[in-house]
N, C-alpha and C. Protein backbone atom coordinates (compact mmCIF):
# COMPACT_ATOMS: atom_id res chain seq x y z
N UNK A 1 82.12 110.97 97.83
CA UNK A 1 82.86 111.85 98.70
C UNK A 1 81.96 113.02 99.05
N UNK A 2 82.00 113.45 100.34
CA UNK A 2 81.11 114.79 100.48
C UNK A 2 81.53 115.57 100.41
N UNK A 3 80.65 117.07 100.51
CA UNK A 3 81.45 118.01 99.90
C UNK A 3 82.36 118.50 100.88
N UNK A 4 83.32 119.57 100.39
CA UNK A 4 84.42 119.69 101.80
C UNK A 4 85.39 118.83 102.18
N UNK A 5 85.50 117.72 101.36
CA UNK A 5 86.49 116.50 101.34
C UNK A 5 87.23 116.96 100.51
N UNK A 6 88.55 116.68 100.99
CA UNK A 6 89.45 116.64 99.62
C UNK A 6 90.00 115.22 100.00
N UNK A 7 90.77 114.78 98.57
CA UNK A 7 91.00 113.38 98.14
C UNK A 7 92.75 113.48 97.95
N UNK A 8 93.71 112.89 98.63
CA UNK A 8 94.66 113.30 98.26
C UNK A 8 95.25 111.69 97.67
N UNK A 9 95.85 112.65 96.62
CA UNK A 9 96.74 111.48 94.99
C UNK A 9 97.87 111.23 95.56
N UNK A 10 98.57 110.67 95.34
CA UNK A 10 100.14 110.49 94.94
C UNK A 10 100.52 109.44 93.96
N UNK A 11 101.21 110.40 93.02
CA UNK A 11 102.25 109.89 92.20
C UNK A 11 103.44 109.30 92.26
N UNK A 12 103.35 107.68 91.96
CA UNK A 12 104.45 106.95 92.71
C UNK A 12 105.42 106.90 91.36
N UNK A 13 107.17 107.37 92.03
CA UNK A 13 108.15 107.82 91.64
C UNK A 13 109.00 106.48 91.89
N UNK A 14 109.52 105.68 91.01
CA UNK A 14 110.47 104.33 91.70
C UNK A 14 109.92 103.34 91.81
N UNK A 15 110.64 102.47 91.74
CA UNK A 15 109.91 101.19 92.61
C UNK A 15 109.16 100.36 91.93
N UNK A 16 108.48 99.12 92.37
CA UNK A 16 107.91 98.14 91.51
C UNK A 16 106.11 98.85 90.53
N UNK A 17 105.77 100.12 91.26
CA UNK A 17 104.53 101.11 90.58
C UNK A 17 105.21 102.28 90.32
N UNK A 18 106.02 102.45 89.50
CA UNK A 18 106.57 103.60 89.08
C UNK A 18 105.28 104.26 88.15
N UNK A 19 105.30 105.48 88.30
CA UNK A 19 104.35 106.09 87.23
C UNK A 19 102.75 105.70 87.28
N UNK A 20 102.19 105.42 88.41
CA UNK A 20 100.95 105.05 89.14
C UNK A 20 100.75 106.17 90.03
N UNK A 21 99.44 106.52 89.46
CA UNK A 21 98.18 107.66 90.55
C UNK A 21 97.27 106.70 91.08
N UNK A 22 98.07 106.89 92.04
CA UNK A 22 97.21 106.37 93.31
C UNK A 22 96.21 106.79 94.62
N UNK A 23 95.18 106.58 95.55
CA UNK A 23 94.90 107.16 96.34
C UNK A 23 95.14 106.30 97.56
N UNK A 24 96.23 105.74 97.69
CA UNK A 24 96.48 105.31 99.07
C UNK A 24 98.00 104.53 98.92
N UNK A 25 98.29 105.46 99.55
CA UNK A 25 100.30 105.53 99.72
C UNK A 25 100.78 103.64 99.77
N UNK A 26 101.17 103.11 99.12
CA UNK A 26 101.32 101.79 99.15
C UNK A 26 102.87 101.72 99.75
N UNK A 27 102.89 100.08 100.48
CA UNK A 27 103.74 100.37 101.45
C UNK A 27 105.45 100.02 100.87
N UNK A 28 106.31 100.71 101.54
CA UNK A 28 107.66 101.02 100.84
C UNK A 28 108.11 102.59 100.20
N UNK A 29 106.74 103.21 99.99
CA UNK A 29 106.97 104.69 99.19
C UNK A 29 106.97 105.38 100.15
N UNK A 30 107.70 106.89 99.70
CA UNK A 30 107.79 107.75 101.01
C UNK A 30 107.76 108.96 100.34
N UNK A 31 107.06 110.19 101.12
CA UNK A 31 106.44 110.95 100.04
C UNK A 31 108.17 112.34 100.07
N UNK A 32 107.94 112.58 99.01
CA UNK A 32 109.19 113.60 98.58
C UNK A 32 109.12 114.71 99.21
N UNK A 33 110.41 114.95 100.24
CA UNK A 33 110.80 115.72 100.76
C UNK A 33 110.93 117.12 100.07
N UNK A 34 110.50 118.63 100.53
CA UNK A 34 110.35 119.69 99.29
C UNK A 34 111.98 120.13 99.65
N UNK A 35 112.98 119.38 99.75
CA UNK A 35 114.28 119.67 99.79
C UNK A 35 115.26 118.57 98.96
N UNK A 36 114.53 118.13 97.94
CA UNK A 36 114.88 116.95 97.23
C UNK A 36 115.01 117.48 95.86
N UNK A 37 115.46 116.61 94.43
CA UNK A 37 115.46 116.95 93.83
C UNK A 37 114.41 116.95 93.03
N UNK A 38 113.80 117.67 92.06
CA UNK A 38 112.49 117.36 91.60
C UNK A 38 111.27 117.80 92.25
N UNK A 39 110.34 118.11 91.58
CA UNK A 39 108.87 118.42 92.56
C UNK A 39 108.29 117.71 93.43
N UNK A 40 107.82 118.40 94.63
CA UNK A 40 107.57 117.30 95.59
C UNK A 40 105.70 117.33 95.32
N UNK A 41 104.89 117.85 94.92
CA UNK A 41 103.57 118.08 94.08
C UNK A 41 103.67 118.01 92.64
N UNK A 42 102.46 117.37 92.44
CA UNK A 42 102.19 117.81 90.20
C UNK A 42 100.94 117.99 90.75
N UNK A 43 100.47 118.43 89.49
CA UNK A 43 99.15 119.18 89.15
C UNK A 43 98.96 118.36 88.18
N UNK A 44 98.03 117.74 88.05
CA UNK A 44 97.27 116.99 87.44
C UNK A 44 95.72 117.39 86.89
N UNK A 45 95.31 117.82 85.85
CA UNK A 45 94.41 118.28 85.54
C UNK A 45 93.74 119.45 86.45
N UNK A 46 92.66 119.36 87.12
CA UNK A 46 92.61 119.76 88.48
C UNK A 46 92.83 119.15 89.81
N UNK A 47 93.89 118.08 89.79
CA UNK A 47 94.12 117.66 91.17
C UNK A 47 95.26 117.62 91.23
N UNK A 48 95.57 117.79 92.80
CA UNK A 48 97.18 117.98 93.20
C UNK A 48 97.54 116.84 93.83
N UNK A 49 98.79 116.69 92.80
CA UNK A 49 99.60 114.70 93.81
C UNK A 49 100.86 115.14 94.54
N UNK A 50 100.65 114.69 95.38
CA UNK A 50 101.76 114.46 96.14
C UNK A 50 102.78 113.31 95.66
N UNK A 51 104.07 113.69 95.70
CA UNK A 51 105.02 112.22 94.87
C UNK A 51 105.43 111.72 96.09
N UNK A 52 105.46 110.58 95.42
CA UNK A 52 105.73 109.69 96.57
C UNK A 52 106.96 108.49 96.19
N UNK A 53 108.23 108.76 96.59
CA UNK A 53 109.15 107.98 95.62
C UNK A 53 109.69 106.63 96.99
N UNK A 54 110.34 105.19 95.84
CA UNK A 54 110.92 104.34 96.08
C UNK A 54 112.11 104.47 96.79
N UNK A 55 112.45 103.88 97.99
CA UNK A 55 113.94 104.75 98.27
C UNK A 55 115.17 103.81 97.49
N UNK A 56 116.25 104.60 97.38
CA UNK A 56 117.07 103.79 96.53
C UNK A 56 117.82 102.69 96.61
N UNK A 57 117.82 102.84 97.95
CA UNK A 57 118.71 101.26 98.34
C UNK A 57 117.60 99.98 98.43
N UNK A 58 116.45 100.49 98.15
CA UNK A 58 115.27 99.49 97.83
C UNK A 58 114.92 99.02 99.25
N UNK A 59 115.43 99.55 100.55
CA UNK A 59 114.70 99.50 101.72
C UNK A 59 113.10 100.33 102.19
N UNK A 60 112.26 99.46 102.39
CA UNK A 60 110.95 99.95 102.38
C UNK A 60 110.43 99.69 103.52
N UNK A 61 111.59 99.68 104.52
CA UNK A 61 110.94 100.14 105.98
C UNK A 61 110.50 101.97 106.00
């Protein structure tokens, strides 16, 4: 990565990768609205994830 890049995580919330840091949003997840319940970022050592949760009726359009 060069410098001046940032790398963005997400932490998948739900779904068949629950509890997986990932770097590329896999398809069906949708990243958490900051009007939801729960954090829509973690902090992870020094990196920041974006969550990215399963929706509940298990539709992954």
């Amino acid at each position: 990565m060069s410098p001046g890049t940032v790398a963005v995580m997400f932490m998948l919330s739900g779904g068949p990768r629950a509890g997986q840091l990932v770097d590329d949003l896999p398809a069906g997840y949708r990243l958490r609205g900051v009007r939801t319940d729960g954090p829509s970022q973690l902090v992870i050592g020094d990196m920041i994830a974006a969550v990215a949760e399963w929706p509940e009726d298990g539709d992954s359009r």
